[in-house]
PDB file of N, CA and C in Angstrom:
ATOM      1  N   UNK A   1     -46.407 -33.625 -33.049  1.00  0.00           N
ATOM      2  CA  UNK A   1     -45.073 -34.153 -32.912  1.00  0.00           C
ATOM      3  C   UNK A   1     -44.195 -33.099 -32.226  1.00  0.00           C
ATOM      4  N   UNK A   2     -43.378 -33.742 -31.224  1.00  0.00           N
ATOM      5  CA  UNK A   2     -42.456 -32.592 -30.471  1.00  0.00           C
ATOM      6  C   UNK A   2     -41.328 -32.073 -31.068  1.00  0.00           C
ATOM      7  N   UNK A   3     -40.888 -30.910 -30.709  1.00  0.00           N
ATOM      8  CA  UNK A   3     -39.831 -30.639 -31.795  1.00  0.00           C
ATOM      9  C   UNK A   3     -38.195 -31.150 -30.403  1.00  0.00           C
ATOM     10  N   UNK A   4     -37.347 -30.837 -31.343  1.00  0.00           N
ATOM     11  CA  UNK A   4     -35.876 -31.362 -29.921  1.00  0.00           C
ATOM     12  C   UNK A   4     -35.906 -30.188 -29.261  1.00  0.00           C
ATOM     13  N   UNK A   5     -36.551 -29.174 -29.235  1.00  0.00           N
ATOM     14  CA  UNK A   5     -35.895 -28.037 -27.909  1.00  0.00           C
ATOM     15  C   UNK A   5     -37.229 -28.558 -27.211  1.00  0.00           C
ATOM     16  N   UNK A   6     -38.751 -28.733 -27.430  1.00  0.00           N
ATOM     17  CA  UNK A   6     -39.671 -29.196 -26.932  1.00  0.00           C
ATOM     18  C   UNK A   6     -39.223 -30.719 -25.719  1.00  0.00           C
ATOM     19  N   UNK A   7     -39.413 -31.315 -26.488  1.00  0.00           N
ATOM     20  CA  UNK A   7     -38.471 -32.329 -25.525  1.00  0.00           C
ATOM     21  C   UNK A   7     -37.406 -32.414 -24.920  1.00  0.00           C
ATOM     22  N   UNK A   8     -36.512 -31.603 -25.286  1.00  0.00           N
ATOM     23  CA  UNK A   8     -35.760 -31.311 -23.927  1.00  0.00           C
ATOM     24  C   UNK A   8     -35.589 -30.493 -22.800  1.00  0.00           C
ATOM     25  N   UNK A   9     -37.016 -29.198 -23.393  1.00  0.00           N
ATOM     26  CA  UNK A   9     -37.799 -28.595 -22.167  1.00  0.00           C
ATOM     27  C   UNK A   9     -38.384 -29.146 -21.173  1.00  0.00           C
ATOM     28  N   UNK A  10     -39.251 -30.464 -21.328  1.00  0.00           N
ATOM     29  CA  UNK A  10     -39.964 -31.406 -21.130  1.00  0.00           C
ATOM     30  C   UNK A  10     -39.842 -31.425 -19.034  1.00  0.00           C
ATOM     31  N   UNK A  11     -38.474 -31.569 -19.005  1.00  0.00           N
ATOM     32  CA  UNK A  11     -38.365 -31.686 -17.145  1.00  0.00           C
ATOM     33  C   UNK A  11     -38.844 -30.900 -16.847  1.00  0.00           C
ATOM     34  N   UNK A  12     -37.701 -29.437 -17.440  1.00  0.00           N
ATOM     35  CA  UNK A  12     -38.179 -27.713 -16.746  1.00  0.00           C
ATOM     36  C   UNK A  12     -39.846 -27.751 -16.659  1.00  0.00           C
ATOM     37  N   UNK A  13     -40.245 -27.784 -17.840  1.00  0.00           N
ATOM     38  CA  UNK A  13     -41.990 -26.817 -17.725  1.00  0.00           C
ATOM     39  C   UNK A  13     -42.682 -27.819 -17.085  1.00  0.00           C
ATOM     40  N   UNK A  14     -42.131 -29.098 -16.743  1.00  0.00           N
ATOM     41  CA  UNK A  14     -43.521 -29.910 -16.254  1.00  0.00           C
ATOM     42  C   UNK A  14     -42.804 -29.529 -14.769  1.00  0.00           C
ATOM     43  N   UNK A  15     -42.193 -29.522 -14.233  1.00  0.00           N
ATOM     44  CA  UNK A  15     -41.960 -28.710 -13.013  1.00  0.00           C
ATOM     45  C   UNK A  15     -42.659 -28.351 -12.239  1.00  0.00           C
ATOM     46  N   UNK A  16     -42.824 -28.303 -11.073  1.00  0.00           N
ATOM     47  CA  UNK A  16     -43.752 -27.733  -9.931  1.00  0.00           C
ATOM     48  C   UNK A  16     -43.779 -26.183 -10.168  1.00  0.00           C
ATOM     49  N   UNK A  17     -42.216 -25.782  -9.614  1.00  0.00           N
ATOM     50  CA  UNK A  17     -42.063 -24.430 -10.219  1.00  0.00           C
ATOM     51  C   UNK A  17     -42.358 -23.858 -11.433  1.00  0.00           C
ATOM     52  N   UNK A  18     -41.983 -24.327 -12.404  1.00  0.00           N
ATOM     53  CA  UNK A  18     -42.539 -23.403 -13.820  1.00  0.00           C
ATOM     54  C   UNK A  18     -44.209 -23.648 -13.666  1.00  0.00           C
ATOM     55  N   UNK A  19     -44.656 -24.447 -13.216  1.00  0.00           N
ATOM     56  CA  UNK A  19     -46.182 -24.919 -13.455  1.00  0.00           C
ATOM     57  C   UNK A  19     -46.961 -23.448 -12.268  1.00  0.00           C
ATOM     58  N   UNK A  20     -46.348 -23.205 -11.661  1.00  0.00           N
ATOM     59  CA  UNK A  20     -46.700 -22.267 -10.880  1.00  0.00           C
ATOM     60  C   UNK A  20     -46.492 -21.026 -11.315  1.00  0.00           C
ATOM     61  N   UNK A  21     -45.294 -20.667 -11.901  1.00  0.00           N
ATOM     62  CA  UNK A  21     -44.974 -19.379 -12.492  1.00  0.00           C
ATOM     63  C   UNK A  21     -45.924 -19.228 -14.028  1.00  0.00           C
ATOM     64  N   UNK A  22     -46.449 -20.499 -14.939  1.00  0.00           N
ATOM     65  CA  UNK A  22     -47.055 -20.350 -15.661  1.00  0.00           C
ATOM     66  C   UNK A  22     -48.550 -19.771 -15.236  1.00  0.00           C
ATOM     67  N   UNK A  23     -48.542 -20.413 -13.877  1.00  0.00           N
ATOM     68  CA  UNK A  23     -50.372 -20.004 -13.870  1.00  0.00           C
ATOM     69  C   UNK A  23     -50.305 -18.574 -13.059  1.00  0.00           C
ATOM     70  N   UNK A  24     -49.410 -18.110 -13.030  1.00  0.00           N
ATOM     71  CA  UNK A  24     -49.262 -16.660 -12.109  1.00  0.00           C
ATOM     72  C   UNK A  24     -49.095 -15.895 -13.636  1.00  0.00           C
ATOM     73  N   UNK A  25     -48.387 -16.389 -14.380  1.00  0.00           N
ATOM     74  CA  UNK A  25     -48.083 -15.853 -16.122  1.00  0.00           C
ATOM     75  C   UNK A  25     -49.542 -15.276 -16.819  1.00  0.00           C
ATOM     76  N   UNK A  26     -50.382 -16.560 -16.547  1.00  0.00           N
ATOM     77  CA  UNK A  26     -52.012 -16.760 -17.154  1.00  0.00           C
ATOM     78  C   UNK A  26     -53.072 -15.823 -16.190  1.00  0.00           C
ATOM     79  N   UNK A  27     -52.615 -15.786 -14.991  1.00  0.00           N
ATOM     80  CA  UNK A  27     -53.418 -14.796 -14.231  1.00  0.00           C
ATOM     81  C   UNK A  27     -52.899 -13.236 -14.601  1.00  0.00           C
ATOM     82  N   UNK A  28     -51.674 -13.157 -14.310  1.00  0.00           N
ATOM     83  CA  UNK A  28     -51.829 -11.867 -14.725  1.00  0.00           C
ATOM     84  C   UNK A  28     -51.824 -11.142 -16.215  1.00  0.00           C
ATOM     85  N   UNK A  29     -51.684 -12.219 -16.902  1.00  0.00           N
ATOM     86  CA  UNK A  29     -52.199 -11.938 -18.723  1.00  0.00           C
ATOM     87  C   UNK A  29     -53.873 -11.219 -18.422  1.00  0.00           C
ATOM     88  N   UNK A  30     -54.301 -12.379 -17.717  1.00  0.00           N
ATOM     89  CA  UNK A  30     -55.872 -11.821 -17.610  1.00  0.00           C
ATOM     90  C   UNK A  30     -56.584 -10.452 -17.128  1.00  0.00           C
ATOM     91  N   UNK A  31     -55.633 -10.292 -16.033  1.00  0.00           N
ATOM     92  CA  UNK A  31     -55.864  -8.996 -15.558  1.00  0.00           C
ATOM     93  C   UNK A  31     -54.935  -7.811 -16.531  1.00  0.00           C
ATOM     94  N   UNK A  32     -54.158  -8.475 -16.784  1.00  0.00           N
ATOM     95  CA  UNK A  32     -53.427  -7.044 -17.930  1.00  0.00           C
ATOM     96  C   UNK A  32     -54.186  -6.293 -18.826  1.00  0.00           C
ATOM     97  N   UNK A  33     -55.126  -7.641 -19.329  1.00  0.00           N
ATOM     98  CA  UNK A  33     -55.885  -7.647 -20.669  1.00  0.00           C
ATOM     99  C   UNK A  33     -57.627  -6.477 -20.211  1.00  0.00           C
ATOM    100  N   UNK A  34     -57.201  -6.438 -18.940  1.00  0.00           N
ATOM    101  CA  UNK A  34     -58.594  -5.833 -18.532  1.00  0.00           C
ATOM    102  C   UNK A  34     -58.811  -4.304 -17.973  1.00  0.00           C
ATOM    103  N   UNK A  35     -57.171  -3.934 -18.238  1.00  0.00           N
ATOM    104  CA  UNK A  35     -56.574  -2.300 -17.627  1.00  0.00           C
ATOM    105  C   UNK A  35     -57.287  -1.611 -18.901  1.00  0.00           C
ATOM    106  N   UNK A  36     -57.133  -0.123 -18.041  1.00  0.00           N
ATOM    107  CA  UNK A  36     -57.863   0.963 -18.646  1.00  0.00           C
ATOM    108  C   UNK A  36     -56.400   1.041 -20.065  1.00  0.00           C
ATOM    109  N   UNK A  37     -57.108   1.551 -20.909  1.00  0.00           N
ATOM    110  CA  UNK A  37     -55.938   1.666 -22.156  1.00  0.00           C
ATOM    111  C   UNK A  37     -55.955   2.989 -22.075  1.00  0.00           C
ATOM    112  N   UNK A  38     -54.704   3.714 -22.471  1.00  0.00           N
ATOM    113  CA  UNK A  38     -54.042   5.293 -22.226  1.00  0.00           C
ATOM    114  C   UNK A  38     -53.333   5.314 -23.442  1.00  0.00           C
ATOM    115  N   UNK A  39     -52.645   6.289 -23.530  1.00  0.00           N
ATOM    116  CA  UNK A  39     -52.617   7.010 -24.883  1.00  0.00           C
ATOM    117  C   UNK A  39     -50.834   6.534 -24.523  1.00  0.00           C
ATOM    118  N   UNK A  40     -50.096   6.835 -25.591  1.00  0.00           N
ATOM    119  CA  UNK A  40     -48.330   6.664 -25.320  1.00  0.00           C
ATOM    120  C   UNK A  40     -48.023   8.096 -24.266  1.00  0.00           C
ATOM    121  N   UNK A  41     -48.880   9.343 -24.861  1.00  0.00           N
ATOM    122  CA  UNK A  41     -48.715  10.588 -24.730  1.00  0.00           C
ATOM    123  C   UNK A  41     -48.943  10.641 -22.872  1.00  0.00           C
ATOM    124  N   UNK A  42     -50.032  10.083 -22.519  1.00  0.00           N
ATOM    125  CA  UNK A  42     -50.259  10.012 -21.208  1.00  0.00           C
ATOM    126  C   UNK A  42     -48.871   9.340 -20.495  1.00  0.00           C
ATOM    127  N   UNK A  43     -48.577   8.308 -21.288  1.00  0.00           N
ATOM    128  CA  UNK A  43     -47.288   7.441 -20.363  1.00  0.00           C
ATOM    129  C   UNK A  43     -46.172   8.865 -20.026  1.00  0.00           C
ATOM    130  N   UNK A  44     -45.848   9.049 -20.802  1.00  0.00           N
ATOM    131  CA  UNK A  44     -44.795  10.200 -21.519  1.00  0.00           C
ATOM    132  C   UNK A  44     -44.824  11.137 -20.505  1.00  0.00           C
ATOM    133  N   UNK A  45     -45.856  11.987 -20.383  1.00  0.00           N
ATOM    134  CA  UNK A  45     -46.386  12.730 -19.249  1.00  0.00           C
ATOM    135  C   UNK A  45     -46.367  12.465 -17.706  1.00  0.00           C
ATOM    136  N   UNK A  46     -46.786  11.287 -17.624  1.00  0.00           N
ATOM    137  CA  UNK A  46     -46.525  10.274 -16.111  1.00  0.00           C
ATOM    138  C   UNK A  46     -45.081  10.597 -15.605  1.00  0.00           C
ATOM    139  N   UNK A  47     -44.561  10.256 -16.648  1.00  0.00           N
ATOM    140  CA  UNK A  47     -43.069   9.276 -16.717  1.00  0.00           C
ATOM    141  C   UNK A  47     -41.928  10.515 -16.491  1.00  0.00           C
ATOM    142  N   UNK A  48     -42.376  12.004 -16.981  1.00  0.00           N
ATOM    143  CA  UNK A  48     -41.836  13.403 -16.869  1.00  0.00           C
ATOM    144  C   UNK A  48     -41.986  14.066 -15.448  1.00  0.00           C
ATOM    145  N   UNK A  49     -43.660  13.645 -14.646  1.00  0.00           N
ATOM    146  CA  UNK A  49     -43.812  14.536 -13.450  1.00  0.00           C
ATOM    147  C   UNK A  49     -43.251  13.390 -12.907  1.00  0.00           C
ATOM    148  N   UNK A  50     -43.196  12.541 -12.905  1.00  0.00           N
ATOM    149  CA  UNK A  50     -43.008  11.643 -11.951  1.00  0.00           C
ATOM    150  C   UNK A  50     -40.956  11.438 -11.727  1.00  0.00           C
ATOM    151  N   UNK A  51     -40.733  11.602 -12.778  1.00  0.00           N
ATOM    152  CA  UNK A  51     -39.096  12.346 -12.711  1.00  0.00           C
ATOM    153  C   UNK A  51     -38.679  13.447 -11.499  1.00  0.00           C
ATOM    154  N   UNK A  52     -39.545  14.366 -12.607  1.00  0.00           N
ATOM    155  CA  UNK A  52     -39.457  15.777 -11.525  1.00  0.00           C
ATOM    156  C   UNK A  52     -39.767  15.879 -10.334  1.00  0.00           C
ATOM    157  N   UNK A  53     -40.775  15.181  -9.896  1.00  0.00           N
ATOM    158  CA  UNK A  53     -40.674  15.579  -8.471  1.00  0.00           C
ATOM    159  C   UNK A  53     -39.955  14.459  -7.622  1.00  0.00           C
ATOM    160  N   UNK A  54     -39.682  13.653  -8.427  1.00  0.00           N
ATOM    161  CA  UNK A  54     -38.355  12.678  -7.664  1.00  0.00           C
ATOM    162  C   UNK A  54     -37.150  13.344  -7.362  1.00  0.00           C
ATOM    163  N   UNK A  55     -37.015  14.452  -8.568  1.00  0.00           N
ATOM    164  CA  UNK A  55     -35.477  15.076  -8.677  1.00  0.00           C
ATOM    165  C   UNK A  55     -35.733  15.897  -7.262  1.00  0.00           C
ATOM    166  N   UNK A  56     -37.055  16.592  -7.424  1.00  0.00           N
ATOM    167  CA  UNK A  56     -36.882  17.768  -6.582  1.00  0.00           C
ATOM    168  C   UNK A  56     -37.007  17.362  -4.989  1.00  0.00           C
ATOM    169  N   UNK A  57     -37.756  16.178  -4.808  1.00  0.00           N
ATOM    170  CA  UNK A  57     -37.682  15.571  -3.100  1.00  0.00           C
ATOM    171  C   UNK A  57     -35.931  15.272  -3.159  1.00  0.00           C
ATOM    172  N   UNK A  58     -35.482  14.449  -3.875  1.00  0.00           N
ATOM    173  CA  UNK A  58     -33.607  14.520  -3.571  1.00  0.00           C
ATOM    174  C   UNK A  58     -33.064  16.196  -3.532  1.00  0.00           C
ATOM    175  N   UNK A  59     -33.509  16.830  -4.330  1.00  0.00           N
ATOM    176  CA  UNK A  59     -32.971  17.702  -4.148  1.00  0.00           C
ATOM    177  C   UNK A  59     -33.226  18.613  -2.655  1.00  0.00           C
ATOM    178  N   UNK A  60     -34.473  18.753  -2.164  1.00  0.00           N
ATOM    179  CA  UNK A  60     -35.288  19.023  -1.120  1.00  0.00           C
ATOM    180  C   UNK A  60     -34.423  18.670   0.252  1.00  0.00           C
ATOM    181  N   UNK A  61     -34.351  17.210   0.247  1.00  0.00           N
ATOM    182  CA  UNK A  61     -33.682  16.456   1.167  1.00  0.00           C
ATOM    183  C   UNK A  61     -32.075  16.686   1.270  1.00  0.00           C
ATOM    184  N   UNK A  62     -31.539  17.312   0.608  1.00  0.00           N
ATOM    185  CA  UNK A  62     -30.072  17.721   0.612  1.00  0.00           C
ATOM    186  C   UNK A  62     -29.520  19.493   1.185  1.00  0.00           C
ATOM    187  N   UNK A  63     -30.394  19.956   0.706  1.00  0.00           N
ATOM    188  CA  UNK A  63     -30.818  21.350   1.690  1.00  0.00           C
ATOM    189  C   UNK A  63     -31.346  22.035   3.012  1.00  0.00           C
ATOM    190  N   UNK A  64     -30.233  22.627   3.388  1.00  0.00           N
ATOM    191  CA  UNK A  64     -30.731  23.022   5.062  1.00  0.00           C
ATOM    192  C   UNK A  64     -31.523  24.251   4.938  1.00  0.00           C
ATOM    193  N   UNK A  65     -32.207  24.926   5.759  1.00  0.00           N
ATOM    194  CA  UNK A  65     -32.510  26.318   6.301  1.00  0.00           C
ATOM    195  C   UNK A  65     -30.899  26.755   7.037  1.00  0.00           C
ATOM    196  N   UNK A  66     -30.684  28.048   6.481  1.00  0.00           N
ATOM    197  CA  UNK A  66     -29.720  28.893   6.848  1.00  0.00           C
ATOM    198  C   UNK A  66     -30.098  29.119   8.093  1.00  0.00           C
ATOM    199  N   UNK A  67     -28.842  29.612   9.285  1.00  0.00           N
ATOM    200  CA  UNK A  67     -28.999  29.775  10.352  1.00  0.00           C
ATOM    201  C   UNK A  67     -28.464  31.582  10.347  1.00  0.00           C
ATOM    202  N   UNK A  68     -28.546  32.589  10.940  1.00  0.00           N
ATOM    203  CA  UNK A  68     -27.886  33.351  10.583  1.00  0.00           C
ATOM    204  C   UNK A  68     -27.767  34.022  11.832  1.00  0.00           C
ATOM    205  N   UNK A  69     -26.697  34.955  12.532  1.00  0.00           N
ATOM    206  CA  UNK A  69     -26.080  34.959  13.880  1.00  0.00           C
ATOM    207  C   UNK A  69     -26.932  36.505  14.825  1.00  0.00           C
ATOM    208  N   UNK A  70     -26.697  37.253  13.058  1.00  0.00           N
ATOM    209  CA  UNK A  70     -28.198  38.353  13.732  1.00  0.00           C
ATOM    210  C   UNK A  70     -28.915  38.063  12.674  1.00  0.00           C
ATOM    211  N   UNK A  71     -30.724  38.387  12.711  1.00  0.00           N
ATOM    212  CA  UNK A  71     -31.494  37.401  11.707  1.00  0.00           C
ATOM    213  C   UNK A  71     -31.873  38.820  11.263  1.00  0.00           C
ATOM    214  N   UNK A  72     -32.154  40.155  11.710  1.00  0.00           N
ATOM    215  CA  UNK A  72     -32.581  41.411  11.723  1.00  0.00           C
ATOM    216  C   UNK A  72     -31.308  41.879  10.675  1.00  0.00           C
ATOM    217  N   UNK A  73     -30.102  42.248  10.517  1.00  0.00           N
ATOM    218  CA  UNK A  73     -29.041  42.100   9.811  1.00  0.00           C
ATOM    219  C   UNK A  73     -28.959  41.940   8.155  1.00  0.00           C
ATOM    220  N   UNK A  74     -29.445  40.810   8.030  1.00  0.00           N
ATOM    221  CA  UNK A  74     -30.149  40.270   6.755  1.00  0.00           C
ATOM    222  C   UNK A  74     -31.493  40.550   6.179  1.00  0.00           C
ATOM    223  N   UNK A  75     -31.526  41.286   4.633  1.00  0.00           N
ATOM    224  CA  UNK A  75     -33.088  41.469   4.312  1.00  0.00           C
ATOM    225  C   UNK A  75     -33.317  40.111   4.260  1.00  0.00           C
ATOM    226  N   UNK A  76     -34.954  40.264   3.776  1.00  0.00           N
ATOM    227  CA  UNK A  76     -35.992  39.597   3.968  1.00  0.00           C
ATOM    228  C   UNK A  76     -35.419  38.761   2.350  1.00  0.00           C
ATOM    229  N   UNK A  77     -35.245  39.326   1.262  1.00  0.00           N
ATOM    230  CA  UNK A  77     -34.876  38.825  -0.186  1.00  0.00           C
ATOM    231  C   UNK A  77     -34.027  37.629   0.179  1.00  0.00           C
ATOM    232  N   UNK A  78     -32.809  38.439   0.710  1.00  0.00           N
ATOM    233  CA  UNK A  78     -31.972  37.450   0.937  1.00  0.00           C
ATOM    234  C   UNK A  78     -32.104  35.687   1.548  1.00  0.00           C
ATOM    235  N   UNK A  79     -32.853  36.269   2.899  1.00  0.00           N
ATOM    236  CA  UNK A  79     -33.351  35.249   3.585  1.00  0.00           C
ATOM    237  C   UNK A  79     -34.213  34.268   2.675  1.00  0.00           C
ATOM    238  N   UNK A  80     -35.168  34.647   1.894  1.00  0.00           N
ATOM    239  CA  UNK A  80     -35.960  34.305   0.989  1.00  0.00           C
ATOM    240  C   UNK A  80     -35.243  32.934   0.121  1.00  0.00           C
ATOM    241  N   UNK A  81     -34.265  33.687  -0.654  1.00  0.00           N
ATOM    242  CA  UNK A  81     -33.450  33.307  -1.787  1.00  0.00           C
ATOM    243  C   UNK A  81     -32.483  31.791  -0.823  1.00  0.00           C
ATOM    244  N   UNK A  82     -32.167  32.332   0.122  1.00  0.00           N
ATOM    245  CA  UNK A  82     -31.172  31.111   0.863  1.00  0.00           C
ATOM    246  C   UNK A  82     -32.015  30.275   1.439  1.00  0.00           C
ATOM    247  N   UNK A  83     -33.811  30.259   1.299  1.00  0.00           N
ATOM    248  CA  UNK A  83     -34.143  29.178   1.861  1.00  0.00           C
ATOM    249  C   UNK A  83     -34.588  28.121   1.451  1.00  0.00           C
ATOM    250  N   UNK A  84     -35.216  27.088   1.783  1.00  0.00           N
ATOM    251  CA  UNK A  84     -35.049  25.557   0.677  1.00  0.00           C
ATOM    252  C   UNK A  84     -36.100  25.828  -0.502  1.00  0.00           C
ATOM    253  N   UNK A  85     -37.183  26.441  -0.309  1.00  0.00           N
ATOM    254  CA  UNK A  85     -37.594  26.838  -0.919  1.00  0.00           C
ATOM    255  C   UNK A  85     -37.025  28.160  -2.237  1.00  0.00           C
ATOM    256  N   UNK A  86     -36.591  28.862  -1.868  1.00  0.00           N
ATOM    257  CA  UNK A  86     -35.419  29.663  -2.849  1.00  0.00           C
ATOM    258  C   UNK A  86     -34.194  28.908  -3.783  1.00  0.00           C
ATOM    259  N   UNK A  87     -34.200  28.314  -2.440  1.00  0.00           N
ATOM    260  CA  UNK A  87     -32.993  26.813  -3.651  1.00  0.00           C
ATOM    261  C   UNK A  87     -33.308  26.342  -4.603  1.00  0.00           C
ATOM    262  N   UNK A  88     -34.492  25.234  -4.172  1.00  0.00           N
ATOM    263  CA  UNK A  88     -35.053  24.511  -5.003  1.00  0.00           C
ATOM    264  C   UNK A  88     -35.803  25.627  -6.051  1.00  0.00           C
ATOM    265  N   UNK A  89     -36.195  27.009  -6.401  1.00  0.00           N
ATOM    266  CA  UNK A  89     -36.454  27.572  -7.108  1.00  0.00           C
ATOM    267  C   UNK A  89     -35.541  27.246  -8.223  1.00  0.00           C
ATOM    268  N   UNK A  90     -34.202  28.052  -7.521  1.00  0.00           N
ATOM    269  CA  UNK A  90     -32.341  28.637  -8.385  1.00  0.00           C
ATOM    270  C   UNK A  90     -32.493  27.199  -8.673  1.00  0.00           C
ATOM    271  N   UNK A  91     -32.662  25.958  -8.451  1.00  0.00           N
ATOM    272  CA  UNK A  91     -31.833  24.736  -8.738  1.00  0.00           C
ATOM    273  C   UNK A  91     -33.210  24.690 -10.244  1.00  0.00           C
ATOM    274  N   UNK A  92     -34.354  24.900 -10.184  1.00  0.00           N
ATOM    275  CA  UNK A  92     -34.914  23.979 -11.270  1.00  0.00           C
ATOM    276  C   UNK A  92     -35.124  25.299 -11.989  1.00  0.00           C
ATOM    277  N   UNK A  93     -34.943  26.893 -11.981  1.00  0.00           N
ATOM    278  CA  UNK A  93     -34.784  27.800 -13.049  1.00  0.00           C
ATOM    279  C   UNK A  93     -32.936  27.415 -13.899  1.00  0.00           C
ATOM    280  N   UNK A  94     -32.016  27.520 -12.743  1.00  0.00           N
ATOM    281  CA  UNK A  94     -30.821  27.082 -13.668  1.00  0.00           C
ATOM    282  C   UNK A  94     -31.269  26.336 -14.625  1.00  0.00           C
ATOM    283  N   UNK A  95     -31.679  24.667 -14.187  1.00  0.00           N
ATOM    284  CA  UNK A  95     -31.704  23.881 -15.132  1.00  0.00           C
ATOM    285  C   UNK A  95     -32.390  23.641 -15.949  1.00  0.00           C
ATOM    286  N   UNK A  96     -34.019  25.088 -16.331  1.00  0.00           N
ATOM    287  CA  UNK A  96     -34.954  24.708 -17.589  1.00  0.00           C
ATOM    288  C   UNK A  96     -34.056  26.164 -18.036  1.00  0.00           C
ATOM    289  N   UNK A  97     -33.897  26.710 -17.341  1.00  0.00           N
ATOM    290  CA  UNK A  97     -33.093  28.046 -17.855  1.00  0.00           C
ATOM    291  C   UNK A  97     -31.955  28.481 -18.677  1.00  0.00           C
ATOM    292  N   UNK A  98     -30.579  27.921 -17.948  1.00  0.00           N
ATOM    293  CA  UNK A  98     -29.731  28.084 -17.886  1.00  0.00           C
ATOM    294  C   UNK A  98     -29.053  26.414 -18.216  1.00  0.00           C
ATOM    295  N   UNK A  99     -29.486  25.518 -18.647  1.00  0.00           N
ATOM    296  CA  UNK A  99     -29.186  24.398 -18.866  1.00  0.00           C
ATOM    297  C   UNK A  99     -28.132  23.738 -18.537  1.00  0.00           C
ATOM    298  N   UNK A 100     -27.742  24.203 -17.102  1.00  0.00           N
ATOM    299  CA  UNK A 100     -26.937  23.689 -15.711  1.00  0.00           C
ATOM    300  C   UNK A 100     -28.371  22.743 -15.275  1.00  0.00           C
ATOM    301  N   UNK A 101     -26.881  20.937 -14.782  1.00  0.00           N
ATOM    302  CA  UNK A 101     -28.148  20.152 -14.344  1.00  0.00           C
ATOM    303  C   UNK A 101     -27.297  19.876 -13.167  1.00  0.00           C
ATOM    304  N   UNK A 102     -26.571  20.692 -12.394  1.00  0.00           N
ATOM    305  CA  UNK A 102     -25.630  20.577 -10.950  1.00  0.00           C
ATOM    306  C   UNK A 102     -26.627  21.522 -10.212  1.00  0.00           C
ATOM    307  N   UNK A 103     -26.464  21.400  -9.036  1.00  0.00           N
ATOM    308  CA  UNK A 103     -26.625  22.192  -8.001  1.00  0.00           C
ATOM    309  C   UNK A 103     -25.914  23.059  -7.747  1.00  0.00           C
ATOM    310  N   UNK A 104     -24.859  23.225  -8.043  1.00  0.00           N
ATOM    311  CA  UNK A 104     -23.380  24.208  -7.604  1.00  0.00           C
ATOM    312  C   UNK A 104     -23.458  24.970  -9.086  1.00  0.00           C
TER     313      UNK A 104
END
């Protein structure tokens, strides 16, 4: 026996559309049901590098190489420290370090 929200579902699910989204529903139940199983701890882990090196390509992508007018002038440290690579060092020691999460 149908219940009243059943029957007045009745148009929607017999639908072309829902009838299609159900069997795309049932296919990928099937294949869900057939993935490798992982630990929470693995997600957790994923979900951390996969942060970080998101942060650090934005961060990457916002940084120039210094130009400098005599290049001999300037040590080698210096040069070092001002380059994207030196940045992106100062930017992710501040912030496991120094628990600054700015760039500035």
């Amino acid at each position: 026996m149908r219940t009243r929200v059943s029957t007045a579902l009745a148009p929607v699910t017999s639908s072309k559309p829902a009838q299609a989204l159900a069997r795309f529903g049932r296919a990928f139940r099937a294949i869900w049901q057939k993935r490798m199983r992982f630990s929470y701890a693995f997600y957790a882990i994923a979900f951390v590098i996969t942060n970080a090196v998101a942060v650090l390509f934005i961060q990457w992508s916002v940084y120039n190489e210094p130009t400098y007018v005599d290049p001999n002038a300037v040590d080698e440290t210096t040069k070092m420290l001002n380059s994207v690579r030196g940045q992106l060092t100062s930017f992710v020691s501040q912030m496991w370090l120094g628990g600054r999460y700015t760039s500035s």
